[in-house]
C-alpha atoms as a PDB file:
ATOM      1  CA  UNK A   1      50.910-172.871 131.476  1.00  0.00           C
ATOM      2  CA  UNK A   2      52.630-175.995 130.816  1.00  0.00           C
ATOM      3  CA  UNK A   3      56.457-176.474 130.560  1.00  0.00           C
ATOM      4  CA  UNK A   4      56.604-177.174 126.939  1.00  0.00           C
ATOM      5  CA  UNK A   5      55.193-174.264 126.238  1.00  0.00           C
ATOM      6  CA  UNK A   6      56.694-172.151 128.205  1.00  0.00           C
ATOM      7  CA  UNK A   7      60.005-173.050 127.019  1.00  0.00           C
ATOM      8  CA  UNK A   8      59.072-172.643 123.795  1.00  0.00           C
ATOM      9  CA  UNK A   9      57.602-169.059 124.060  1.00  0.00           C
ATOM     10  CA  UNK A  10      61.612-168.270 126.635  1.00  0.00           C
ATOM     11  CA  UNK A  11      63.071-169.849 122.939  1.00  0.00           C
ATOM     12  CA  UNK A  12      61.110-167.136 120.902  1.00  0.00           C
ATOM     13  CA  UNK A  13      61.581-164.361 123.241  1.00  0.00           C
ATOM     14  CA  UNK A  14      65.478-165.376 123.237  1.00  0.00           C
ATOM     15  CA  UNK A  15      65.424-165.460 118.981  1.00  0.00           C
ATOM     16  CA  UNK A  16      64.000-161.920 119.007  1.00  0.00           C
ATOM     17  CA  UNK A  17      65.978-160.618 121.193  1.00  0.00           C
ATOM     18  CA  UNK A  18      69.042-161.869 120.234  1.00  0.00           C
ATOM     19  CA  UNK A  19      68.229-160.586 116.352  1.00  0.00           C
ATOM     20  CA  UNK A  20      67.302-157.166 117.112  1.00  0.00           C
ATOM     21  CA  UNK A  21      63.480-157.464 116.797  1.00  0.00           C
ATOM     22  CA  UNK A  22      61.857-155.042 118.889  1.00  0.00           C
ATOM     23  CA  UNK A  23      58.790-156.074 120.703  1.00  0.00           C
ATOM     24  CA  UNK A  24      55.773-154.838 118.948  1.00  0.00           C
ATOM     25  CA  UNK A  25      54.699-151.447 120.553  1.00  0.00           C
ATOM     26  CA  UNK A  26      51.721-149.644 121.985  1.00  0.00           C
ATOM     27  CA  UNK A  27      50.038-147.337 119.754  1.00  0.00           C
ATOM     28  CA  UNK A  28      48.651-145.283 122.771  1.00  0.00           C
ATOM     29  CA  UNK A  29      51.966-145.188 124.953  1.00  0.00           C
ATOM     30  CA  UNK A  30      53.363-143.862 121.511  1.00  0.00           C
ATOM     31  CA  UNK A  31      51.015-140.703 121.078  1.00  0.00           C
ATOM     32  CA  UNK A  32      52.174-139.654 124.707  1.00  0.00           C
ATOM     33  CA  UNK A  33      56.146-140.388 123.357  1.00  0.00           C
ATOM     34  CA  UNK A  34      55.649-138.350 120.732  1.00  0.00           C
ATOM     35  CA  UNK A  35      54.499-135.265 122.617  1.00  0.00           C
ATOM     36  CA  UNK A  36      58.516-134.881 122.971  1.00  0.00           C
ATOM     37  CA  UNK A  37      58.486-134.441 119.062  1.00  0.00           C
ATOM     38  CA  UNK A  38      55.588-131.970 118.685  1.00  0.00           C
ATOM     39  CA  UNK A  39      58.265-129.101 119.691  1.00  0.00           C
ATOM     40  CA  UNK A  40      59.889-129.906 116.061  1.00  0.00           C
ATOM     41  CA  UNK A  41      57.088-131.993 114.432  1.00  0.00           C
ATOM     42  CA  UNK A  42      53.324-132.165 113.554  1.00  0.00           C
ATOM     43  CA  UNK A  43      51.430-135.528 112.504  1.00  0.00           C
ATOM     44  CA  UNK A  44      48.162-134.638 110.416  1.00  0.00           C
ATOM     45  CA  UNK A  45      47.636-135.015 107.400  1.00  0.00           C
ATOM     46  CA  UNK A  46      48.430-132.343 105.342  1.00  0.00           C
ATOM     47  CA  UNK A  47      50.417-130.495 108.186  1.00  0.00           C
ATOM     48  CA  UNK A  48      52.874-127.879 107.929  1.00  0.00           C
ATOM     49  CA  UNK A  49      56.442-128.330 108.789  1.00  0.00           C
ATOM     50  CA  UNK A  50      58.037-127.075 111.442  1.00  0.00           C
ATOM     51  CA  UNK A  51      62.004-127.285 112.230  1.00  0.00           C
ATOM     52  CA  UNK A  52      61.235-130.904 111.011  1.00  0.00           C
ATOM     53  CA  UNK A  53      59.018-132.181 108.542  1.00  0.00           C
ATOM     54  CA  UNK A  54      55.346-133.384 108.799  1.00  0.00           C
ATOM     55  CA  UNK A  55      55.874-136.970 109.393  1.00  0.00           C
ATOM     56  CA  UNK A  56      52.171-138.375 108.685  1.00  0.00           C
ATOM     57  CA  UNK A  57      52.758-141.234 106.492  1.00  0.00           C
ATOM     58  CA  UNK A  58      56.661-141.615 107.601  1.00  0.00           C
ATOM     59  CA  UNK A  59      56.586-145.304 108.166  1.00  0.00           C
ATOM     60  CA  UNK A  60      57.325-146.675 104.531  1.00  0.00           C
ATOM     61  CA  UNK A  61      58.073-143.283 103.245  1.00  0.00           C
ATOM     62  CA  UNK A  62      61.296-142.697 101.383  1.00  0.00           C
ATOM     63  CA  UNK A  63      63.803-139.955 103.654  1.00  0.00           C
ATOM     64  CA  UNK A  64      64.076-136.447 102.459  1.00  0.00           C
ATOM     65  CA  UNK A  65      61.123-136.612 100.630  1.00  0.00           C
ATOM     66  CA  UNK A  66      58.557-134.208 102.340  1.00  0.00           C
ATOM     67  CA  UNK A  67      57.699-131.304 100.191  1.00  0.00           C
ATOM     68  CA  UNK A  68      58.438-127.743 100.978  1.00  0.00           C
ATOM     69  CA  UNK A  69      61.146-129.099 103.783  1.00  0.00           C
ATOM     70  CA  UNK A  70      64.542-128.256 103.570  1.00  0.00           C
ATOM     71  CA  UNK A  71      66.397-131.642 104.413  1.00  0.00           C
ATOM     72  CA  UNK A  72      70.580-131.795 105.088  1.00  0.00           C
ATOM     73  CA  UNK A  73      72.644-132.843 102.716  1.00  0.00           C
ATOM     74  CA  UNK A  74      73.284-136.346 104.680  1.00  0.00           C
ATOM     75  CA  UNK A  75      69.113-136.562 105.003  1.00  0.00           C
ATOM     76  CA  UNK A  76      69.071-136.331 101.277  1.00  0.00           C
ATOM     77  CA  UNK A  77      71.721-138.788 100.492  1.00  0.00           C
ATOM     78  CA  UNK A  78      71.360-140.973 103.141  1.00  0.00           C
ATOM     79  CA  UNK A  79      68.590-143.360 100.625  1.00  0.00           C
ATOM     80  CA  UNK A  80      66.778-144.403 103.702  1.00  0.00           C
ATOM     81  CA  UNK A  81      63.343-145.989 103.206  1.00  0.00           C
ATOM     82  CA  UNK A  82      61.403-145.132 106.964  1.00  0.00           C
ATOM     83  CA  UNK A  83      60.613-148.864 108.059  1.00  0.00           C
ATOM     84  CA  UNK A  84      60.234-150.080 111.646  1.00  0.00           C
ATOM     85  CA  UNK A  85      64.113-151.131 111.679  1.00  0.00           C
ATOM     86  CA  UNK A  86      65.221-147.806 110.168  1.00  0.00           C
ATOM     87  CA  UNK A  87      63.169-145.698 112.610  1.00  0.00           C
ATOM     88  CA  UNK A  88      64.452-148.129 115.464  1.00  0.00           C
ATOM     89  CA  UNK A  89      67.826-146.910 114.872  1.00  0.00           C
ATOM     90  CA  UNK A  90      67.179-143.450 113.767  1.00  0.00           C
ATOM     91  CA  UNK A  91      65.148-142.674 116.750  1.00  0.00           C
ATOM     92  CA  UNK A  92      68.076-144.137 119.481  1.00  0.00           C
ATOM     93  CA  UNK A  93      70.728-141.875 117.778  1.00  0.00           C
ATOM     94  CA  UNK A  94      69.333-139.503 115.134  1.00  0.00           C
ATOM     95  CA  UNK A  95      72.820-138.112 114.836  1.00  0.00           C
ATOM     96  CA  UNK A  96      74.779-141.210 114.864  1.00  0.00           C
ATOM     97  CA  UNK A  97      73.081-142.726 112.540  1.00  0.00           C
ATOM     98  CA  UNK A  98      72.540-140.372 109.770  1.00  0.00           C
ATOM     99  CA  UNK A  99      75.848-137.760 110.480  1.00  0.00           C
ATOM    100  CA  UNK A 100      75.526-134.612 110.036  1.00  0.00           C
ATOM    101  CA  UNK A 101      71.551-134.255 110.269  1.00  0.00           C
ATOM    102  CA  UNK A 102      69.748-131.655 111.043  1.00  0.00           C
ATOM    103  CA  UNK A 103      67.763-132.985 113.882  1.00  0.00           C
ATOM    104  CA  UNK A 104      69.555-131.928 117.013  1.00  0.00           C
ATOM    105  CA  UNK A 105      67.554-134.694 119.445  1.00  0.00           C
ATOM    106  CA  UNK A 106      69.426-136.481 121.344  1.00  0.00           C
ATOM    107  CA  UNK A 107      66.931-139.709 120.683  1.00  0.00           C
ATOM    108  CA  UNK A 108      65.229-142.338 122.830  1.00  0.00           C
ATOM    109  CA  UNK A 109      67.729-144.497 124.887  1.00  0.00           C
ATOM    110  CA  UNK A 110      64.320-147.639 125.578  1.00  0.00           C
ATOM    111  CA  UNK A 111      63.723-149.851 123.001  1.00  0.00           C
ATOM    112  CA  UNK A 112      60.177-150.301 124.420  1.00  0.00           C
ATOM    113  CA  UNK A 113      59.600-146.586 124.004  1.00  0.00           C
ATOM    114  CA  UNK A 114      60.758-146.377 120.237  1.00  0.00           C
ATOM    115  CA  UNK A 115      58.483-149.464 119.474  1.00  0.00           C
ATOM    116  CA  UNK A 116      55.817-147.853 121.329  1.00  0.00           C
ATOM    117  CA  UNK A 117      56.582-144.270 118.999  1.00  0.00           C
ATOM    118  CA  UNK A 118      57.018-146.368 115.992  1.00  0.00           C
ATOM    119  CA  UNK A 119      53.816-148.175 116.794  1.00  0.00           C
ATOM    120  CA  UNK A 120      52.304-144.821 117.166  1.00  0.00           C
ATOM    121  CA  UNK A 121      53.284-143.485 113.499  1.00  0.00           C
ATOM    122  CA  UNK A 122      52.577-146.651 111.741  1.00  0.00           C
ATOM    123  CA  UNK A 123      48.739-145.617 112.408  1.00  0.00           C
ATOM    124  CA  UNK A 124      49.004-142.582 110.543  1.00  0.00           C
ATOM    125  CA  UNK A 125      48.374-143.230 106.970  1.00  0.00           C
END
């Protein structure tokens, strides 16, 4: 690889990281994250809830919005949309970020590993 490009790909990398933007994930590393959320969660379509709520079709999804599931009070006014960023910072501190919700995990401290997870539910549709 030449210099030129090189640099310009460290430049990129630096922009992104320096902005937030999480590397894009891995759909497959994501199904095996997500094994950790099967205890409270399912992922077909059509599935029941659990302690959680189904969460096929999360990624665009407005929050509190699952039928039959009985959301918090924050959940329900909290107005989140569930895109990429929003999951992102949901997922490293559920409880942080939304106070007072319901989910009691403690979240996922690698940014790799949420992107991966994110990756994961953005193929359910």
């Amino acid at each position: 690889m030449n210099t030129a490009k090189l640099l310009a790909m460290s430049i990129v990398a630096s922009i992104c990281l320096s902005s937030g933007i999480a590397a894009a994930g891995d759909a497959a590393k994501g199904a095996k994250i997500f094994k950790k959320c099967k205890s409270c969660h399912t992922a077909d379509e059509g599935g029941k809830n659990k302690s959680g709520p189904n969460l096929f079709g999360v990624v665009g999804r407005a929050a509190a919005s699952v039928e039959g599931y009985k959301y918090s009070k924050a959940m329900k006014a909290s107005g989140l949309t569930w895109d990429a960023a929003t999951l992102n910072s949901f997922l490293k501190k559920p409880r942080k970020f939304v106070k007072k919700t319901k989910m009691s995990f403690a979240g996922i401290k690698k940014e790799k590993q949420r992107a991966d997870l994110i990756a994961y539910l953005e193929t359910m549709k």
